[in-house]
PDB file of N, CA and C in Angstrom:
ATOM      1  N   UNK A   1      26.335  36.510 -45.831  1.00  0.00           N
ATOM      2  CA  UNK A   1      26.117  35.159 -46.292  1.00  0.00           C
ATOM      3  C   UNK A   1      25.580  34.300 -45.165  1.00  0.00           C
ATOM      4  N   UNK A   2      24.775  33.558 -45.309  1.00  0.00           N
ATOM      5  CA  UNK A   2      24.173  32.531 -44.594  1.00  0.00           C
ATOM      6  C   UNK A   2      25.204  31.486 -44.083  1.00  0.00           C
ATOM      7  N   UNK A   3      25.133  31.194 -42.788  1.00  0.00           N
ATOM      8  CA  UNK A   3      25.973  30.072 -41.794  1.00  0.00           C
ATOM      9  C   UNK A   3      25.311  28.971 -41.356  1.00  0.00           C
ATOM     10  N   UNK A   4      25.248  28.008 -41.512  1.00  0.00           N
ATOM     11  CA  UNK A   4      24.350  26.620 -41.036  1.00  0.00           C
ATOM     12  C   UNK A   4      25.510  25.857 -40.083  1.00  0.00           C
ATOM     13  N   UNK A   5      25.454  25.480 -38.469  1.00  0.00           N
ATOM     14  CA  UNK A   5      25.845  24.757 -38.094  1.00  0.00           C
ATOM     15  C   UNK A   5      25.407  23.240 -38.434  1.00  0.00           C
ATOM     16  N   UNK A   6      26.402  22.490 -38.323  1.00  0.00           N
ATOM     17  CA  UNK A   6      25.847  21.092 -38.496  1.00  0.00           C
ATOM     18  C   UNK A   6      26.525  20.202 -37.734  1.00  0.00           C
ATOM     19  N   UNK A   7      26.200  18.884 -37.374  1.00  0.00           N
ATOM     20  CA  UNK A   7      26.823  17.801 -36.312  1.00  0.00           C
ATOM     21  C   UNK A   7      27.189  16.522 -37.063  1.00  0.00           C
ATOM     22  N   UNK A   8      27.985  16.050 -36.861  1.00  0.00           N
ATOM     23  CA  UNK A   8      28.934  14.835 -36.989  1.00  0.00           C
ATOM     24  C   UNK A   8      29.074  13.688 -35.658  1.00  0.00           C
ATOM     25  N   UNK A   9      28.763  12.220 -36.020  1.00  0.00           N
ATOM     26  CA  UNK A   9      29.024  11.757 -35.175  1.00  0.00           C
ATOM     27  C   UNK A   9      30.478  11.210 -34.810  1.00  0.00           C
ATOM     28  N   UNK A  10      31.519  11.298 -35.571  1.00  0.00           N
ATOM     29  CA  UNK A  10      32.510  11.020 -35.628  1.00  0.00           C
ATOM     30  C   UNK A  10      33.553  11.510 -35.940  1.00  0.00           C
ATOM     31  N   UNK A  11      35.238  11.643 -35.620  1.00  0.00           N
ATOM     32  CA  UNK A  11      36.070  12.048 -36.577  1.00  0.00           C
ATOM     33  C   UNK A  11      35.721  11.634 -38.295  1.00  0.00           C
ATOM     34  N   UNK A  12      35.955  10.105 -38.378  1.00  0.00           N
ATOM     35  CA  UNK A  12      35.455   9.995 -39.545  1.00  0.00           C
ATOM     36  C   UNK A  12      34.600  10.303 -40.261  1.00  0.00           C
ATOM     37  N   UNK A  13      33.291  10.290 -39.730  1.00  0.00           N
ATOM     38  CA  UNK A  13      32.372  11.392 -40.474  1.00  0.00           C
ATOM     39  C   UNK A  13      32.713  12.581 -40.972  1.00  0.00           C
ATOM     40  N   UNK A  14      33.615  13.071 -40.398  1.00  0.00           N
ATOM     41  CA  UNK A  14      33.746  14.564 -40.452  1.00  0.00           C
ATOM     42  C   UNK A  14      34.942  14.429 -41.801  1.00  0.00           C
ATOM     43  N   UNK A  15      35.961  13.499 -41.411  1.00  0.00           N
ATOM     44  CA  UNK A  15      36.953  13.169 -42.605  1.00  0.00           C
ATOM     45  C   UNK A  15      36.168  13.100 -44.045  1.00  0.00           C
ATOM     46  N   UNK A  16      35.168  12.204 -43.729  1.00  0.00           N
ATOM     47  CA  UNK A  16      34.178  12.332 -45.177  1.00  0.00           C
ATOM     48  C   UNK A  16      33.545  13.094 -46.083  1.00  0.00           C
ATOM     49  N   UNK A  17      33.411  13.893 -45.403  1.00  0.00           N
ATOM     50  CA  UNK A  17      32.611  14.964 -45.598  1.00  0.00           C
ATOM     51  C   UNK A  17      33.857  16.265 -46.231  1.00  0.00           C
ATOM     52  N   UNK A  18      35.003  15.646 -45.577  1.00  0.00           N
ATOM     53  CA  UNK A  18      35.827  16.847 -46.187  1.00  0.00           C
ATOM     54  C   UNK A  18      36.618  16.338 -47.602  1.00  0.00           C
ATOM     55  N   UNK A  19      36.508  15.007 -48.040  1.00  0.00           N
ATOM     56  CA  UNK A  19      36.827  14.028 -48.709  1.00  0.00           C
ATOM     57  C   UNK A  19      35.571  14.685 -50.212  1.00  0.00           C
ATOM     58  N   UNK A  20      34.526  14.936 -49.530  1.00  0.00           N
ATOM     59  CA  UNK A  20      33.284  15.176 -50.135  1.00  0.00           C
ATOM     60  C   UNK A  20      33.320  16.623 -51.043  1.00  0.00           C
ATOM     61  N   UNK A  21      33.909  17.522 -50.006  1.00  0.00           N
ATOM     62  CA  UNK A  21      34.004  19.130 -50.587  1.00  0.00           C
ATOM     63  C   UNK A  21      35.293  18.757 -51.668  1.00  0.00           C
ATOM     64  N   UNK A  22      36.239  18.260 -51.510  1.00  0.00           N
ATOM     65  CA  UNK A  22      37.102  18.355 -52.445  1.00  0.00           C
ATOM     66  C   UNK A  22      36.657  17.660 -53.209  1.00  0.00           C
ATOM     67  N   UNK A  23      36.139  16.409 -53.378  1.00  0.00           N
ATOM     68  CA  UNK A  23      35.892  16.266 -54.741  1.00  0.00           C
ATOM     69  C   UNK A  23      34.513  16.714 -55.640  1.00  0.00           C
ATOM     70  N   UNK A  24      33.772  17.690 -54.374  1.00  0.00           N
ATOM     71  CA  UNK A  24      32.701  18.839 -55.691  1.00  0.00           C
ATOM     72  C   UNK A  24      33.568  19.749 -55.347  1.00  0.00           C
ATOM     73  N   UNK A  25      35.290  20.061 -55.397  1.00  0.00           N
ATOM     74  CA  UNK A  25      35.863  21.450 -55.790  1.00  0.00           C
ATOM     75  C   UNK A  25      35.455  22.348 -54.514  1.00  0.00           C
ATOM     76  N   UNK A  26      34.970  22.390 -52.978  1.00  0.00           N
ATOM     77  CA  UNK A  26      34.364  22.993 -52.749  1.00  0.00           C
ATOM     78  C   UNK A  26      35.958  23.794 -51.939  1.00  0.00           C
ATOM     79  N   UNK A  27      35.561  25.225 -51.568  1.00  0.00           N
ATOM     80  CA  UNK A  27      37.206  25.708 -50.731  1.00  0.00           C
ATOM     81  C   UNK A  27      36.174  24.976 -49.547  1.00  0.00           C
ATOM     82  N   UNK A  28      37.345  24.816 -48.681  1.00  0.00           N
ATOM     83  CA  UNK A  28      37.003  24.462 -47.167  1.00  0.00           C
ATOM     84  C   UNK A  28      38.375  24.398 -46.542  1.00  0.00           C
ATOM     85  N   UNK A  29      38.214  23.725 -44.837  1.00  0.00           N
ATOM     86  CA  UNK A  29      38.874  24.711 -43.465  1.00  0.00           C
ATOM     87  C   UNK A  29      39.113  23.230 -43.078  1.00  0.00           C
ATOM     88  N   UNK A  30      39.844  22.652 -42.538  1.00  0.00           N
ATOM     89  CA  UNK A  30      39.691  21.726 -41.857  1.00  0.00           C
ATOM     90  C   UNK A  30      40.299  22.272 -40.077  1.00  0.00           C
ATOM     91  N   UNK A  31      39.734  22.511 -39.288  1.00  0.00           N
ATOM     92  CA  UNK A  31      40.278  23.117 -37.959  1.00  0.00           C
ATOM     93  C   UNK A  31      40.693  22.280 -37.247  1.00  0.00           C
ATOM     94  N   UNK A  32      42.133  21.957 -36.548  1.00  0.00           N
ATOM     95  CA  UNK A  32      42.558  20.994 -35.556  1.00  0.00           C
ATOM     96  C   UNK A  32      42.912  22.406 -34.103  1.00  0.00           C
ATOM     97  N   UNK A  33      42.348  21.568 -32.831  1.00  0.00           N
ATOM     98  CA  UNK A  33      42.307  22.380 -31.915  1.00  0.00           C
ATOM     99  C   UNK A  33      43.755  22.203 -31.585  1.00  0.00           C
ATOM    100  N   UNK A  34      43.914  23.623 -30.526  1.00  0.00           N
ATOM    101  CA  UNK A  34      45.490  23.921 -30.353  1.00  0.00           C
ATOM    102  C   UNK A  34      45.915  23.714 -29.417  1.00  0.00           C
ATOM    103  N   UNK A  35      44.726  22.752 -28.147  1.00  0.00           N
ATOM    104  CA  UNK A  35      45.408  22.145 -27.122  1.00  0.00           C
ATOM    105  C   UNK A  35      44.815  22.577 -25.689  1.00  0.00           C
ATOM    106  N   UNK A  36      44.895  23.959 -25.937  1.00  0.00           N
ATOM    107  CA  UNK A  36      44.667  24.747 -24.742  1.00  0.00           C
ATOM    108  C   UNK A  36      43.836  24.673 -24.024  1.00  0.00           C
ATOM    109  N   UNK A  37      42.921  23.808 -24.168  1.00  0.00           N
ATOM    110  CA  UNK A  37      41.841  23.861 -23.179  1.00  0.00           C
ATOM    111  C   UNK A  37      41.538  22.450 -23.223  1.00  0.00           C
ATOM    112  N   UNK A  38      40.468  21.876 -22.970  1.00  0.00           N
ATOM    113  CA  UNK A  38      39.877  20.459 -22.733  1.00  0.00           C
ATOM    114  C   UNK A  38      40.225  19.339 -23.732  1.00  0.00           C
ATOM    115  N   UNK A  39      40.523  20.113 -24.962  1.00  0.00           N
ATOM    116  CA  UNK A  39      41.059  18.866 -26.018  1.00  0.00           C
ATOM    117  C   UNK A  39      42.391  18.605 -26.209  1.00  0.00           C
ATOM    118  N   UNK A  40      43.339  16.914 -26.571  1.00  0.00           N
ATOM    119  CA  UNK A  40      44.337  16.910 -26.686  1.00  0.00           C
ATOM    120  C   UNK A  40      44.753  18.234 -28.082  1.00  0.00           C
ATOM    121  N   UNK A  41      46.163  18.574 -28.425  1.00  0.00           N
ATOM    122  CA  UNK A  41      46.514  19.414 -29.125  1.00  0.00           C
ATOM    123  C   UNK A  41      46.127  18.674 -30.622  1.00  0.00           C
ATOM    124  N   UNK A  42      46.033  18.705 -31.929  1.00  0.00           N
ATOM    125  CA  UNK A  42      45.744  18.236 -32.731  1.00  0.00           C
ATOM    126  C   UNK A  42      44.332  17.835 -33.153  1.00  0.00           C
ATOM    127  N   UNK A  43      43.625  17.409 -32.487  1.00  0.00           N
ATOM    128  CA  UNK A  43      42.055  17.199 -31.962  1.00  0.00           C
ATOM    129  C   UNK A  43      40.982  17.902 -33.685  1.00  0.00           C
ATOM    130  N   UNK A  44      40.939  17.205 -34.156  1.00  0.00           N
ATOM    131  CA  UNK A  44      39.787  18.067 -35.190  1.00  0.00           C
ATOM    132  C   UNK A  44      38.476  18.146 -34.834  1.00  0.00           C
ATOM    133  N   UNK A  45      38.407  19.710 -35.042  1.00  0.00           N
ATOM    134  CA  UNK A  45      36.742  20.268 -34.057  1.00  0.00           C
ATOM    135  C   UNK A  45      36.366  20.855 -35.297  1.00  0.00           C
ATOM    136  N   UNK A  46      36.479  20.750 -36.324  1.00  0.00           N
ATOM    137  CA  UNK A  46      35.205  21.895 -37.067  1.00  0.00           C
ATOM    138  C   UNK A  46      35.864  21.393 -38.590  1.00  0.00           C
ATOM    139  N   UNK A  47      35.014  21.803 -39.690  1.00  0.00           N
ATOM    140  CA  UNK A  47      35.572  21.626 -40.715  1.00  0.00           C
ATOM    141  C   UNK A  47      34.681  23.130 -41.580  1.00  0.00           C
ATOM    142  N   UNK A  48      34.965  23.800 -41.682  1.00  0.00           N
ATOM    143  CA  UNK A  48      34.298  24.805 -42.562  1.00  0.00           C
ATOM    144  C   UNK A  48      34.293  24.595 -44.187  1.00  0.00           C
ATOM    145  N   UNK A  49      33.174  24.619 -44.419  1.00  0.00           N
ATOM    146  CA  UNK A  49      32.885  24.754 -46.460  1.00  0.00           C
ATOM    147  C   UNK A  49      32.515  25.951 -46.970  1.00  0.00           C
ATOM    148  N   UNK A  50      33.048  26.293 -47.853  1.00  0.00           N
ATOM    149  CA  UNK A  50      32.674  27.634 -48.574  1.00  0.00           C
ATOM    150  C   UNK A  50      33.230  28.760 -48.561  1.00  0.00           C
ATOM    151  N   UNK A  51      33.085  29.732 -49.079  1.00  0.00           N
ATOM    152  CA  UNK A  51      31.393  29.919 -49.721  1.00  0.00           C
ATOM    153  C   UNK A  51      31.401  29.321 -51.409  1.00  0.00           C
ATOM    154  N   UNK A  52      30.484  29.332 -51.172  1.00  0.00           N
ATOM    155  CA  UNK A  52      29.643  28.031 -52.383  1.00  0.00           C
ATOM    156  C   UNK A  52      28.211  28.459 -52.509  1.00  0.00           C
ATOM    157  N   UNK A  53      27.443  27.834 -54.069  1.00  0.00           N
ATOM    158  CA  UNK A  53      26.069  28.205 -53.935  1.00  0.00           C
ATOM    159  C   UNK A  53      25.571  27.004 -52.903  1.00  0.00           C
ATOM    160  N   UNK A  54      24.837  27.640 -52.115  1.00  0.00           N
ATOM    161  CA  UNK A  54      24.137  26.736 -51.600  1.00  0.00           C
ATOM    162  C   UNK A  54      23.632  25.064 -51.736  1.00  0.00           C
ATOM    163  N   UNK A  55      22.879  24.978 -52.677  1.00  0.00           N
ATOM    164  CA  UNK A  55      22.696  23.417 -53.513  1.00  0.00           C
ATOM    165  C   UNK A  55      24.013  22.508 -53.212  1.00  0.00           C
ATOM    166  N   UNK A  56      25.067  23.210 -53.781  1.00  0.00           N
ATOM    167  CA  UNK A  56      26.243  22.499 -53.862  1.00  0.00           C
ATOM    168  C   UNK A  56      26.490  21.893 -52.429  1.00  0.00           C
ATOM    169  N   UNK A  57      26.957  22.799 -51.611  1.00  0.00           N
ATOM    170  CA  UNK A  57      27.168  22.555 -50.283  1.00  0.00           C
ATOM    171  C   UNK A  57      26.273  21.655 -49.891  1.00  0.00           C
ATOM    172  N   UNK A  58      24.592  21.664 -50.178  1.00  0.00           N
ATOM    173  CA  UNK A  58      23.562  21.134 -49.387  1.00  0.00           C
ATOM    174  C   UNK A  58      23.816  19.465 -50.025  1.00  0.00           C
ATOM    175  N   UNK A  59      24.382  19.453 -51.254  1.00  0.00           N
ATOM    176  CA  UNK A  59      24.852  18.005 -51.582  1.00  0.00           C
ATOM    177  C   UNK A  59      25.999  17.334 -50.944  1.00  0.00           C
ATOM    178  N   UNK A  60      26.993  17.831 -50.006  1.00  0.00           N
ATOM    179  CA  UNK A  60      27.297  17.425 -49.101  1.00  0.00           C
ATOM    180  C   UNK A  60      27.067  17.099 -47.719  1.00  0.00           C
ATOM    181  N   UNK A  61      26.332  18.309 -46.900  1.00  0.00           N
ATOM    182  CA  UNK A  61      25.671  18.384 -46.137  1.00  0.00           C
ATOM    183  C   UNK A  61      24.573  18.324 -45.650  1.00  0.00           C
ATOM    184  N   UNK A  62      23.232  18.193 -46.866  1.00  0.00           N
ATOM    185  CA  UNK A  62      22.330  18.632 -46.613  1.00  0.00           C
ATOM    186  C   UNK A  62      21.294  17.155 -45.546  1.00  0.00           C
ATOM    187  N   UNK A  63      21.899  15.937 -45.408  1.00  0.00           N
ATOM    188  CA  UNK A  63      21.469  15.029 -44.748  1.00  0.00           C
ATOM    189  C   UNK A  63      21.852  15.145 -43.270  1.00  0.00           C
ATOM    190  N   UNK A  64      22.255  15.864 -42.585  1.00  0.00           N
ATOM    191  CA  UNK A  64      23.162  16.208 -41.366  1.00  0.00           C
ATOM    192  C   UNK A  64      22.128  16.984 -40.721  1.00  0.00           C
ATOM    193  N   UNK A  65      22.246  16.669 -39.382  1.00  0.00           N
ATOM    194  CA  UNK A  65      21.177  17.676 -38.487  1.00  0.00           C
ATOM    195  C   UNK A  65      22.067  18.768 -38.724  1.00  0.00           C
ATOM    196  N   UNK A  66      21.079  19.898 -37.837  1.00  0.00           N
ATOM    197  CA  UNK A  66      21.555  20.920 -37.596  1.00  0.00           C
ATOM    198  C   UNK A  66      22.032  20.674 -36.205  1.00  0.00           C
ATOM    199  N   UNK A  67      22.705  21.942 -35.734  1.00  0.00           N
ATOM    200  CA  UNK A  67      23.662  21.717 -34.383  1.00  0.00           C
ATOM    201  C   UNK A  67      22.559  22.361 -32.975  1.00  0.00           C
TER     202      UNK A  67
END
């Protein structure tokens, strides 16, 4: 299956966007880092969507650079 990185300028952005998959039903990841290295513990670094048809996803994402 196909992987598209994408960038966020914000926590909140990123909150939105996951605000976004649940309400088109989408599965998704929300990742909080575990501390160990450069970020405080809790820290949200990634949010994963899918898998999904494509379209769908791209109606959440599809305005977002790539990474």
């Amino acid at each position: 299956q196909k992987k598209v990185a994408v960038k966020v300028t914000s926590e909140e952005e990123l909150l939105e966007l996951r605000r976004q998959a649940v309400n088109n039903s989408l599965p998704h990841a929300l990742i909080r880092d575990a501390g160990m290295t450069e970020l405080p513990p809790g820290t949200i670094t990634v949010l994963g969507i899918g898998p999904a048809k494509t379209e769908i996803i791209d109606e959440v994402t599809g305005d977002l650079k790539l990474l």
